[in-house]
N, C-alpha and C. Protein backbone atom coordinates (compact mmCIF):
# COMPACT_ATOMS: atom_id res chain seq x y z
N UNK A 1 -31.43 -0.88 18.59
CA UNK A 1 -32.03 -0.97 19.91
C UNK A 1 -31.39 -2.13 20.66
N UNK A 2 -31.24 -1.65 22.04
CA UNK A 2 -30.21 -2.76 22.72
C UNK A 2 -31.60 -3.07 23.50
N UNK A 3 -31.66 -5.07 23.72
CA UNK A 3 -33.00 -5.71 24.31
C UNK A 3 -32.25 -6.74 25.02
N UNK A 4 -32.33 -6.14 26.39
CA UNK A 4 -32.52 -7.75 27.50
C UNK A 4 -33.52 -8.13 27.55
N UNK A 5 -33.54 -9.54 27.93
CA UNK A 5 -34.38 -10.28 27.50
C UNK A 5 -34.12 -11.06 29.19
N UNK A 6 -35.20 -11.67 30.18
CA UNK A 6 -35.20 -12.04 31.41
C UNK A 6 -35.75 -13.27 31.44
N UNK A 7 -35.09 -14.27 31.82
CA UNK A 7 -35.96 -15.34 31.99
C UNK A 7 -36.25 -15.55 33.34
N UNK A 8 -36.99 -14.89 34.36
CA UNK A 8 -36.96 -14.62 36.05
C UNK A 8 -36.39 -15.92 36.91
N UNK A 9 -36.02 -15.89 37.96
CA UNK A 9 -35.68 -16.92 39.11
C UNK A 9 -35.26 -16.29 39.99
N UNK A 10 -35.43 -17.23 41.15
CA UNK A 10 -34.64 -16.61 42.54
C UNK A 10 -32.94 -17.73 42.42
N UNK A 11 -32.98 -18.63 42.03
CA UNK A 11 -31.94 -19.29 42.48
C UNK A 11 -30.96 -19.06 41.16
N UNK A 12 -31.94 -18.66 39.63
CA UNK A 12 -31.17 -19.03 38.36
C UNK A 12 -32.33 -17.73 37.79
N UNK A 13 -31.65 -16.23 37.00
CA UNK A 13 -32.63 -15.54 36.60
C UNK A 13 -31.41 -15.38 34.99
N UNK A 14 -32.04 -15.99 34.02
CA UNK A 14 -31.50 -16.15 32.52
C UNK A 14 -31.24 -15.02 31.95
N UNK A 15 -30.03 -14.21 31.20
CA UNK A 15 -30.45 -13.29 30.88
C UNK A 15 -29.66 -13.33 29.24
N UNK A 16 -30.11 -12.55 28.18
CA UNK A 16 -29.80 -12.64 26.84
C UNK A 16 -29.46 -10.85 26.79
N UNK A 17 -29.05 -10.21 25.80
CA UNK A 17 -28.87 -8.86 25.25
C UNK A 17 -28.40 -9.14 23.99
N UNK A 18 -29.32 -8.35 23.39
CA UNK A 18 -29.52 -8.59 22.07
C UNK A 18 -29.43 -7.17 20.92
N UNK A 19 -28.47 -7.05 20.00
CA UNK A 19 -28.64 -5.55 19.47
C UNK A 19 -29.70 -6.07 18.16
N UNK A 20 -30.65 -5.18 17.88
CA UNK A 20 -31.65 -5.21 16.90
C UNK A 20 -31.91 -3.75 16.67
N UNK A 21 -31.10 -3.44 15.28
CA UNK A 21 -30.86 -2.23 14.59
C UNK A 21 -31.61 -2.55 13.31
N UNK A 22 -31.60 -3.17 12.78
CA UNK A 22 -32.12 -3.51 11.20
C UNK A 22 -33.61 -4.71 11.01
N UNK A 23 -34.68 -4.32 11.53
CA UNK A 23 -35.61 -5.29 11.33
C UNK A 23 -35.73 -6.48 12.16
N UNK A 24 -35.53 -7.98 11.30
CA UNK A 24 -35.61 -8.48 12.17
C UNK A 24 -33.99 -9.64 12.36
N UNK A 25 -32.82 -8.59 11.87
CA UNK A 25 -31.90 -8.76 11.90
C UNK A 25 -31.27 -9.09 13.32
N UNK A 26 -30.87 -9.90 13.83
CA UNK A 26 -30.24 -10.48 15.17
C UNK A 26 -28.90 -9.80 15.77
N UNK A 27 -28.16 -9.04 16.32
CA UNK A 27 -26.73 -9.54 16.89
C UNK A 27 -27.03 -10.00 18.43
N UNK A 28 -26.60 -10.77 18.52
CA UNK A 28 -26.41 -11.49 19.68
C UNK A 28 -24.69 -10.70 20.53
N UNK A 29 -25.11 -9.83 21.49
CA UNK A 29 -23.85 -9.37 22.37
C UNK A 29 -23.41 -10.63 23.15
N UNK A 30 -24.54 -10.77 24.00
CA UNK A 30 -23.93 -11.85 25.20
C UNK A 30 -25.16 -12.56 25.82
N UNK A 31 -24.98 -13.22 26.93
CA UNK A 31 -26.11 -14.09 27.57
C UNK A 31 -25.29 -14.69 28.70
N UNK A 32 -26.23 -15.14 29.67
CA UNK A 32 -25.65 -15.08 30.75
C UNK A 32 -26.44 -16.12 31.71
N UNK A 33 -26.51 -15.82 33.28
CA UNK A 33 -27.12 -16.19 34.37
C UNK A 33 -26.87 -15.38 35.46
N UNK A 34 -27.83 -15.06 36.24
CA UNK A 34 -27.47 -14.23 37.50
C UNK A 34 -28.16 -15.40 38.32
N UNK A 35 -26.99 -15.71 39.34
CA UNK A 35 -27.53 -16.72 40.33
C UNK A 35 -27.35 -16.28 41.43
N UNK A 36 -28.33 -16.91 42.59
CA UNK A 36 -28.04 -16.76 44.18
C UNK A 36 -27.79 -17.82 44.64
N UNK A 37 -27.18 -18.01 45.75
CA UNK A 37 -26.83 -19.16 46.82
C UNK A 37 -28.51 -19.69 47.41
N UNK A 38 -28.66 -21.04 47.23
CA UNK A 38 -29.59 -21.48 47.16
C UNK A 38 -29.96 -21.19 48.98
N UNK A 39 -28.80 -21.42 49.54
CA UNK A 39 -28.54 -21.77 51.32
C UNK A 39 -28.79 -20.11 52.01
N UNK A 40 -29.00 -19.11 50.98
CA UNK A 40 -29.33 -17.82 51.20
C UNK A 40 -30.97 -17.66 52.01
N UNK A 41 -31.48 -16.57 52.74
CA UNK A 41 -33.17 -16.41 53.28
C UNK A 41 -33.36 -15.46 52.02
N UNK A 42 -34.71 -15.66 51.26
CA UNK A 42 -35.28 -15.09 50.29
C UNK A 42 -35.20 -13.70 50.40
N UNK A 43 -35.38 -12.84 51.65
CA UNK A 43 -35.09 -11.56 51.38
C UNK A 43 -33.49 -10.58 50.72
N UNK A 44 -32.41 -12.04 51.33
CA UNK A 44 -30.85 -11.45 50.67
C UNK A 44 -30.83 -11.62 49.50
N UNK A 45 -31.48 -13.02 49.02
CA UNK A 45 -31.72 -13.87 47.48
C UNK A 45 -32.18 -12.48 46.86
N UNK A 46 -33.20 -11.86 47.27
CA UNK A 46 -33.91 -11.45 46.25
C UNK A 46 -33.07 -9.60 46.21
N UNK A 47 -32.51 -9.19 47.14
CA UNK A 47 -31.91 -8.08 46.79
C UNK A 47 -30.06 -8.32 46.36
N UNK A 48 -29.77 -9.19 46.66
CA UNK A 48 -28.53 -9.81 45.33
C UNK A 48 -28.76 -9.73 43.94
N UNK A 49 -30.33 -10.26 43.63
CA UNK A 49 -30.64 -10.26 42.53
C UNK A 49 -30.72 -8.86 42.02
N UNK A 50 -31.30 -7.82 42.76
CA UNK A 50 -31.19 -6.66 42.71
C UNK A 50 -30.40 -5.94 42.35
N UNK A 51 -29.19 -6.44 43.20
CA UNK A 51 -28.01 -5.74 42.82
C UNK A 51 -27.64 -5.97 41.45
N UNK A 52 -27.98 -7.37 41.31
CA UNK A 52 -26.39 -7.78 39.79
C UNK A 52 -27.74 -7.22 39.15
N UNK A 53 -28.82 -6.96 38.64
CA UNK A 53 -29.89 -6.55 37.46
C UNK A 53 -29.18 -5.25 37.38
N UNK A 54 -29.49 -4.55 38.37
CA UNK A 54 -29.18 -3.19 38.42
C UNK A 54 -27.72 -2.26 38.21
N UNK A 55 -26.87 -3.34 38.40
CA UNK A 55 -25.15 -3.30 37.65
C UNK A 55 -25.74 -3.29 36.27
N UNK A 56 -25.84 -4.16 35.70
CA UNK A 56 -26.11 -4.89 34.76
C UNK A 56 -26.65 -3.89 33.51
N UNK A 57 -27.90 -3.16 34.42
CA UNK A 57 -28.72 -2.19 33.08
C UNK A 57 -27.65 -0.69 33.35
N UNK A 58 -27.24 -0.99 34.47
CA UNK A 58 -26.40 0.24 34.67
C UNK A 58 -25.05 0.20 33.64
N UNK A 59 -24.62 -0.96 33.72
CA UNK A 59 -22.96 -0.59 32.45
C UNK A 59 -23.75 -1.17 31.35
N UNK A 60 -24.44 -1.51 30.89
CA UNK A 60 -25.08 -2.21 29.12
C UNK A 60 -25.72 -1.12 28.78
N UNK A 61 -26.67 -0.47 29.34
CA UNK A 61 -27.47 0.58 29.24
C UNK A 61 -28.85 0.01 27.86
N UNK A 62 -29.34 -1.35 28.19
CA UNK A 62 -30.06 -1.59 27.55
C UNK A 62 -31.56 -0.63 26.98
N UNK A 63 -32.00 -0.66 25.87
CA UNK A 63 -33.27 0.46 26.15
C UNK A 63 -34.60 0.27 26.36
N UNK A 64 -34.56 -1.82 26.02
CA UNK A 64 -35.66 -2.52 26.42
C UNK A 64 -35.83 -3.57 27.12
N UNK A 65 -36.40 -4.02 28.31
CA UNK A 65 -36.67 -4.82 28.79
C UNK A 65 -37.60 -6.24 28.69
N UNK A 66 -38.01 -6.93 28.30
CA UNK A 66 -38.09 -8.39 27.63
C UNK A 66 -38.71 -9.28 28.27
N UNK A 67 -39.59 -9.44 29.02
CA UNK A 67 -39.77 -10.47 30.52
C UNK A 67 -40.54 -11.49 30.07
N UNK A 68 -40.66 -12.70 30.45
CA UNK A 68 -41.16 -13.70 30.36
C UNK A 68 -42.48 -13.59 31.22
N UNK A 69 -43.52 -13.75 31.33
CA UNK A 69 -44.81 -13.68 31.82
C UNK A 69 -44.89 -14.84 32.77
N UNK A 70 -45.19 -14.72 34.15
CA UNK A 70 -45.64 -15.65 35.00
C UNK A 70 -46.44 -16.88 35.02
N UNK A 71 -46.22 -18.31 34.86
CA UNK A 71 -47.21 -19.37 34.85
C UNK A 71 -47.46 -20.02 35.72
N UNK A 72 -48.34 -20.20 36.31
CA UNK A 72 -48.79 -20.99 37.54
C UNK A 72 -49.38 -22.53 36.76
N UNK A 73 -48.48 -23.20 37.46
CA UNK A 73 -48.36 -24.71 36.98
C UNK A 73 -49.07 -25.10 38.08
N UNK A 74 -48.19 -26.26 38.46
CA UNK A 74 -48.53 -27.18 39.60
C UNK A 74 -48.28 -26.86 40.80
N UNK A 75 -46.71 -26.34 40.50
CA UNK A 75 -45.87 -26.04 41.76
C UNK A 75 -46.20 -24.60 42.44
N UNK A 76 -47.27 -24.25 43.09
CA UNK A 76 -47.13 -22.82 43.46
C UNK A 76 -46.16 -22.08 44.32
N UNK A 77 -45.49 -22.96 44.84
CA UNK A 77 -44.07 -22.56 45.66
C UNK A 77 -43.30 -22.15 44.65
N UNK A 78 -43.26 -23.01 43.71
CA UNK A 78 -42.24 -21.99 42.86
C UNK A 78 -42.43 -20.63 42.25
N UNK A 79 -43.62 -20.84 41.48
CA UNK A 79 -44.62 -19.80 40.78
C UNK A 79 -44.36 -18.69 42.33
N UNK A 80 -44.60 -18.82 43.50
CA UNK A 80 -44.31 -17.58 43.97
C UNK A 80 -42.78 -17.02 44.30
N UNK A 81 -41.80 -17.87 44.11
CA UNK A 81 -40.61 -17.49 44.36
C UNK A 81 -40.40 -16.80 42.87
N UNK A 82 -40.78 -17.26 41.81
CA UNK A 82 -40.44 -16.99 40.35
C UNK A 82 -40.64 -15.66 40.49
N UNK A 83 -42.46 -15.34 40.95
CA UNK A 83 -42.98 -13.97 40.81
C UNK A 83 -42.30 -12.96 41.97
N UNK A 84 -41.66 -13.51 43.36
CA UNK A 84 -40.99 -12.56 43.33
C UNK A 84 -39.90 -11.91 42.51
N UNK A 85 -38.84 -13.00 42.18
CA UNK A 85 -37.88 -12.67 41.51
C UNK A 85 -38.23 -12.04 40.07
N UNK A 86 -39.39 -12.00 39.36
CA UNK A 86 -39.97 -11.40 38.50
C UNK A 86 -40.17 -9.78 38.79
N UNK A 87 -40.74 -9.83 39.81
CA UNK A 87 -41.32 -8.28 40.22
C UNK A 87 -39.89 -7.30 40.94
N UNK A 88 -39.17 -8.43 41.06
CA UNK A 88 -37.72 -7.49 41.19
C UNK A 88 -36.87 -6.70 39.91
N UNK A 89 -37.30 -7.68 39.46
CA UNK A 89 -36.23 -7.37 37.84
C UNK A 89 -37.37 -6.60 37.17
N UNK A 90 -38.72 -6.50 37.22
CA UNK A 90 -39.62 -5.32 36.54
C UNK A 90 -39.32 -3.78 37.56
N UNK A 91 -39.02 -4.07 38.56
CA UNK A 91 -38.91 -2.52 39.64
C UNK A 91 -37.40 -1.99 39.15
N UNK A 92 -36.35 -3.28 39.24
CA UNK A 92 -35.65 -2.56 38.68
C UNK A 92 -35.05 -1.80 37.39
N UNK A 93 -36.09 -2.59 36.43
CA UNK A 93 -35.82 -1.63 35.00
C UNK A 93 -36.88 -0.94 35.35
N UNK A 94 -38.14 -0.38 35.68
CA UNK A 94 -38.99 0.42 35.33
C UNK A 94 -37.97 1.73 36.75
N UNK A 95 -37.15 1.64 37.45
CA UNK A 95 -36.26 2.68 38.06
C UNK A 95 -35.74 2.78 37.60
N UNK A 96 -35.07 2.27 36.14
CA UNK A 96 -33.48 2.61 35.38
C UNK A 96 -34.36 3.71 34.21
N UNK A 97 -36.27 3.65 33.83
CA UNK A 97 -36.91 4.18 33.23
C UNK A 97 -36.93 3.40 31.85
N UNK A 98 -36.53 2.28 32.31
CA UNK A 98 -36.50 0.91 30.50
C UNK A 98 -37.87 0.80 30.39
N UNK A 99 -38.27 0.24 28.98
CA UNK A 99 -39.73 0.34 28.83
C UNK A 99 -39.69 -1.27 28.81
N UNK A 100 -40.48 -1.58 29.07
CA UNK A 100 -40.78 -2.99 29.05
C UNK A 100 -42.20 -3.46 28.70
N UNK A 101 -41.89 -4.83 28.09
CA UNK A 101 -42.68 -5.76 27.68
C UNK A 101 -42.40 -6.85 28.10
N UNK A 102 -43.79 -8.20 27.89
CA UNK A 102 -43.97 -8.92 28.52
C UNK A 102 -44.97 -9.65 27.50
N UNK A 103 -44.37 -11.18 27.67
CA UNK A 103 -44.88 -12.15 26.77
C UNK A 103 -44.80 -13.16 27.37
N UNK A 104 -45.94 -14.58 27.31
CA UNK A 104 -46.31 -15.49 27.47
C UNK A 104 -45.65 -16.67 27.24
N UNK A 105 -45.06 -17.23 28.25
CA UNK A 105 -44.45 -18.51 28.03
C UNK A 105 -45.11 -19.25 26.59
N UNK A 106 -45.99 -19.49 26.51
CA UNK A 106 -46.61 -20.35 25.29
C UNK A 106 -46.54 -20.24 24.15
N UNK A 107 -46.51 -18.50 23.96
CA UNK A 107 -46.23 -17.78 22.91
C UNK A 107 -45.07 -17.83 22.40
N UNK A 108 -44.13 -17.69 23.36
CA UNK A 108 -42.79 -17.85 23.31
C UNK A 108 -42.31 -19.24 22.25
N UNK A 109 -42.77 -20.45 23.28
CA UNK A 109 -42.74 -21.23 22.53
C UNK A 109 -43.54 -21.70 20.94
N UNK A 110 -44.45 -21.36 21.11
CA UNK A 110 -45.51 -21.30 19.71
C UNK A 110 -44.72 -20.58 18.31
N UNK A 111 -44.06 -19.47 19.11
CA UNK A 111 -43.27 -18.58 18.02
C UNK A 111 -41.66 -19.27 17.52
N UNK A 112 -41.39 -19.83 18.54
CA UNK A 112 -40.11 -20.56 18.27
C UNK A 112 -40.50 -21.83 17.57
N UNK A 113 -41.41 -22.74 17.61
CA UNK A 113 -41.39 -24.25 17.62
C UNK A 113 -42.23 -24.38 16.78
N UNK A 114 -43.14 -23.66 16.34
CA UNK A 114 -45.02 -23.57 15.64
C UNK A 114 -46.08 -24.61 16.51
N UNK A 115 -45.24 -24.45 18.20
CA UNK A 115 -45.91 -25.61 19.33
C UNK A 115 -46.19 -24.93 20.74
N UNK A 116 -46.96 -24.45 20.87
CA UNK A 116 -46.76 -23.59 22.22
C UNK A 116 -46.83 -24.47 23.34
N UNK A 117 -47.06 -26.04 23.76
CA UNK A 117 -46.35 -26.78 24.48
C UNK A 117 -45.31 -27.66 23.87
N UNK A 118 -44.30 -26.65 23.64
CA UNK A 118 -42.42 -27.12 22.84
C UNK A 118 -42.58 -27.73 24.15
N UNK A 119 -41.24 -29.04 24.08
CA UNK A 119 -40.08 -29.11 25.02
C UNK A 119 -39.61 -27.71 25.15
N UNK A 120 -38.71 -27.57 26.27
CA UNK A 120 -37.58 -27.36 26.53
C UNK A 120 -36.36 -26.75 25.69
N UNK A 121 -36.47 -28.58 25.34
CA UNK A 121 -35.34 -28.48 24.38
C UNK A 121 -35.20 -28.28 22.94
N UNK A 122 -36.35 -28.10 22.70
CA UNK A 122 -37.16 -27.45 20.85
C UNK A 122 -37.17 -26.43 21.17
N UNK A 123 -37.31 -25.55 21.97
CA UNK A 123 -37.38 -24.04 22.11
C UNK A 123 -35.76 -23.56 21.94
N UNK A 124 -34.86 -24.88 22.83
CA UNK A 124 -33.65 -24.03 22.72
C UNK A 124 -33.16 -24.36 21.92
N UNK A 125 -33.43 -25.22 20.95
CA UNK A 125 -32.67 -26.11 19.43
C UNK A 125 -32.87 -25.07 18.88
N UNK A 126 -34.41 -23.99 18.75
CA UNK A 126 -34.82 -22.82 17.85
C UNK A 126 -34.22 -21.79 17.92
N UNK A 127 -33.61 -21.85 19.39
CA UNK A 127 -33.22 -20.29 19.66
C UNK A 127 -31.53 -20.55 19.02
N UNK A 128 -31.02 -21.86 18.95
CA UNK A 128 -29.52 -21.94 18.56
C UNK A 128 -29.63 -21.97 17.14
N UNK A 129 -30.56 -22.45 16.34
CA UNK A 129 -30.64 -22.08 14.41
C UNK A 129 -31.03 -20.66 14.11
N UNK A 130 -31.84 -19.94 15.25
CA UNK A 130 -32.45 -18.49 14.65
C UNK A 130 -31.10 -17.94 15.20
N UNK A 131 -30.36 -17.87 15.85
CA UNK A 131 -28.91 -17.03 16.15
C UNK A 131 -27.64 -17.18 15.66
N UNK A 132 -27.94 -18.48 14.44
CA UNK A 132 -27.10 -18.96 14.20
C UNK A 132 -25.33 -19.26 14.42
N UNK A 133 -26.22 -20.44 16.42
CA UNK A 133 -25.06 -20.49 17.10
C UNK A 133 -24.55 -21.80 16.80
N UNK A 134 -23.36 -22.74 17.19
CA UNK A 134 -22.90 -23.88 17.33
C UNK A 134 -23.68 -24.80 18.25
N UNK A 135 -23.73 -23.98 18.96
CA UNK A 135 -23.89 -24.92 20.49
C UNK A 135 -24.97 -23.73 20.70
N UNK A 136 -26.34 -24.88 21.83
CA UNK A 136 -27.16 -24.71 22.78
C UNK A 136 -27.02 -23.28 23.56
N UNK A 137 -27.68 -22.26 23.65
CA UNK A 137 -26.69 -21.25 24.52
C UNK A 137 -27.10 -21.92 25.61
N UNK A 138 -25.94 -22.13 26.97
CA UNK A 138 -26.13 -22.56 28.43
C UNK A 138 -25.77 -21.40 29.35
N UNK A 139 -26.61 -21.46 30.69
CA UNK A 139 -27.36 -22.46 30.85
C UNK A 139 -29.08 -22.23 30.44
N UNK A 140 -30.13 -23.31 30.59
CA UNK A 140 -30.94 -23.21 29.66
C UNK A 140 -31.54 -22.00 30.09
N UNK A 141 -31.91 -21.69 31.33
CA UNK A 141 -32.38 -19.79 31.32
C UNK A 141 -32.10 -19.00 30.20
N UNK A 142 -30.65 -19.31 30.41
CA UNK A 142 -30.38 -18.08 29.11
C UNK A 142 -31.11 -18.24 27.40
N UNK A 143 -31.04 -19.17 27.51
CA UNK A 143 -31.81 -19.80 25.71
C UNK A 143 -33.23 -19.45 26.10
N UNK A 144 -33.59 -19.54 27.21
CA UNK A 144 -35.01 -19.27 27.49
C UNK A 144 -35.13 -17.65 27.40
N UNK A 145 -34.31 -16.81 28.21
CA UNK A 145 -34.09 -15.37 27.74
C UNK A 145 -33.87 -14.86 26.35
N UNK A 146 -33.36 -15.53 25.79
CA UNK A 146 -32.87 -15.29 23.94
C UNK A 146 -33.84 -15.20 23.65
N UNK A 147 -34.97 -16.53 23.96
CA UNK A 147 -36.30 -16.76 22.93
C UNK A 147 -37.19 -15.75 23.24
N UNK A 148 -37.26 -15.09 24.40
CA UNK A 148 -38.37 -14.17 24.57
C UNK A 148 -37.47 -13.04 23.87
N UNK A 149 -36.81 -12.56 23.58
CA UNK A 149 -36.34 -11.59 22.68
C UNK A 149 -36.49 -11.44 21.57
N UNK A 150 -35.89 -12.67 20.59
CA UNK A 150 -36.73 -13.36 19.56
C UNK A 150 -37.92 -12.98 19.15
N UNK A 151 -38.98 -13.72 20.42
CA UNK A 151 -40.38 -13.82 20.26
C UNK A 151 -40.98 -11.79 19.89
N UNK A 152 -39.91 -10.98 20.62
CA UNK A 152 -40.47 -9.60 20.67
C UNK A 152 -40.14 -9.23 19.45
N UNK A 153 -38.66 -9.27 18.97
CA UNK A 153 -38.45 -8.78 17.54
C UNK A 153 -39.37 -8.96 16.50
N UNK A 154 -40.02 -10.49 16.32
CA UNK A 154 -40.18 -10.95 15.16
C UNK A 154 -42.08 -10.12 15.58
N UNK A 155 -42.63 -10.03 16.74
CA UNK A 155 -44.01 -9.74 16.69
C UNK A 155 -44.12 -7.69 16.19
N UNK A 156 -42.55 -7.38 16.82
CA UNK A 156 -42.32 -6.02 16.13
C UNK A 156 -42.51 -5.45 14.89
N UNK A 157 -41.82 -6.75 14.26
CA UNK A 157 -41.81 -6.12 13.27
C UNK A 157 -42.48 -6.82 11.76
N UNK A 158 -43.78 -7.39 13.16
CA UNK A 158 -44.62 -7.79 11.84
C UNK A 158 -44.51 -9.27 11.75
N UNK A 159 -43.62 -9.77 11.87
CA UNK A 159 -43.47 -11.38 11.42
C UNK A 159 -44.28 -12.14 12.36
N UNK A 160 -44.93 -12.10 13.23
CA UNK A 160 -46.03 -12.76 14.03
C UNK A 160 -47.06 -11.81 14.76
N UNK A 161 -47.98 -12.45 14.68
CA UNK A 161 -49.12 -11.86 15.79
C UNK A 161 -49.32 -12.57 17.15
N UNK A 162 -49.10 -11.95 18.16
CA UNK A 162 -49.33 -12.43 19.57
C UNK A 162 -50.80 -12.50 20.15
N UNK A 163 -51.49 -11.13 19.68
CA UNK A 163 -52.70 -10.37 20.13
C UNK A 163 -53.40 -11.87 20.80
N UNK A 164 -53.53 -12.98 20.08
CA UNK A 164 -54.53 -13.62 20.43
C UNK A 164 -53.82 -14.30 21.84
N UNK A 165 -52.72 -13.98 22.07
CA UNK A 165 -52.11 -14.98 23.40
C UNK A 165 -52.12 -13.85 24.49
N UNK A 166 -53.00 -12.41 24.16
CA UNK A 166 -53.33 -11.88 25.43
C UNK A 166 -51.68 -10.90 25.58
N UNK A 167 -50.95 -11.03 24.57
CA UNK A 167 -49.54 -10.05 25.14
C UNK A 167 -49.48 -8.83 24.59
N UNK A 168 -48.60 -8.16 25.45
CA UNK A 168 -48.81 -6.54 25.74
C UNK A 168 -47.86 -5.82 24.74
């Protein structure tokens, strides 16, 4: 099974693809970033983003979609730019007909770190020993996209329970 994995943004949206054929066996294809011009008006931002998602599931032909779950922190300006750029990249796989799932920042981290308020940078130290990479994958979106992929394999196939963090 081929799994992108989304870490949402309007300016920086993370992305991982991941082949998982054998359990909870890893190949790591690629990882990435889809960015917009910051100096862009949110409506071009957000159908650029459109475009490169929709290239994207169009030549990979992924069969699952991966999304990171919305958190409303402090900043609600961001939290609503995030959730648009979120609800773009869910319209456009649920039009390509990808099935998707969706998991909890906390979880994410909880499953990577055994800390569901990880750093940052413990989430992506986890995601570079469970892929067994050299280096950090950059930029950090993308390690943030890996881990929610991660986080789906291992609750697939048994190696964790989410249920109690409310994921689908």
């Amino acid at each position: 099974m081929l799994i992108l994995g989304i870490d949402p943004g309007t300016a920086a949206t993370g992305w991982g693809l991941i082949n998982n054929e054998k359990g909870i066996e890893l190949e790591l294809l690629d990882y990435g970033c889809f960015e917009t011009p910051k100096e862009m008006e949110m409506p071009a931002r957000l159908l650029m983003l459109y475009d490169k998602v929709s290239c994207f599931i169009t030549e990979r032909k992924p069969d699952l979609l991966v999304i990171e779950q919305l958190f409303f922190g402090v900043n609600s300006t961001t939290a609503m730019s995030v959730g648009q750029a979120r609800g773009v990249v869910l319209l456009t796989a649920a039009r390509a007909g990808i099935q998707i799932k969706e998991y909890q920042g906390l979880a994410v981290k909880r499953l990577m770190t055994g800390y569901g308020r990880a750093k940052k940078k413990e989430v992506q130290e986890a995601v570079k020993n469970t892929l067994k990479l050299s280096e950090i994958p950059k930029p950090d979106d993308a390690a943030d996209a890996l881990g929610v992929i991660i986080c789906h394999i291992y609750k697939q196939n048994g190696y964790v329970s989410l249920e109690a963090e409310g994921n689908k």
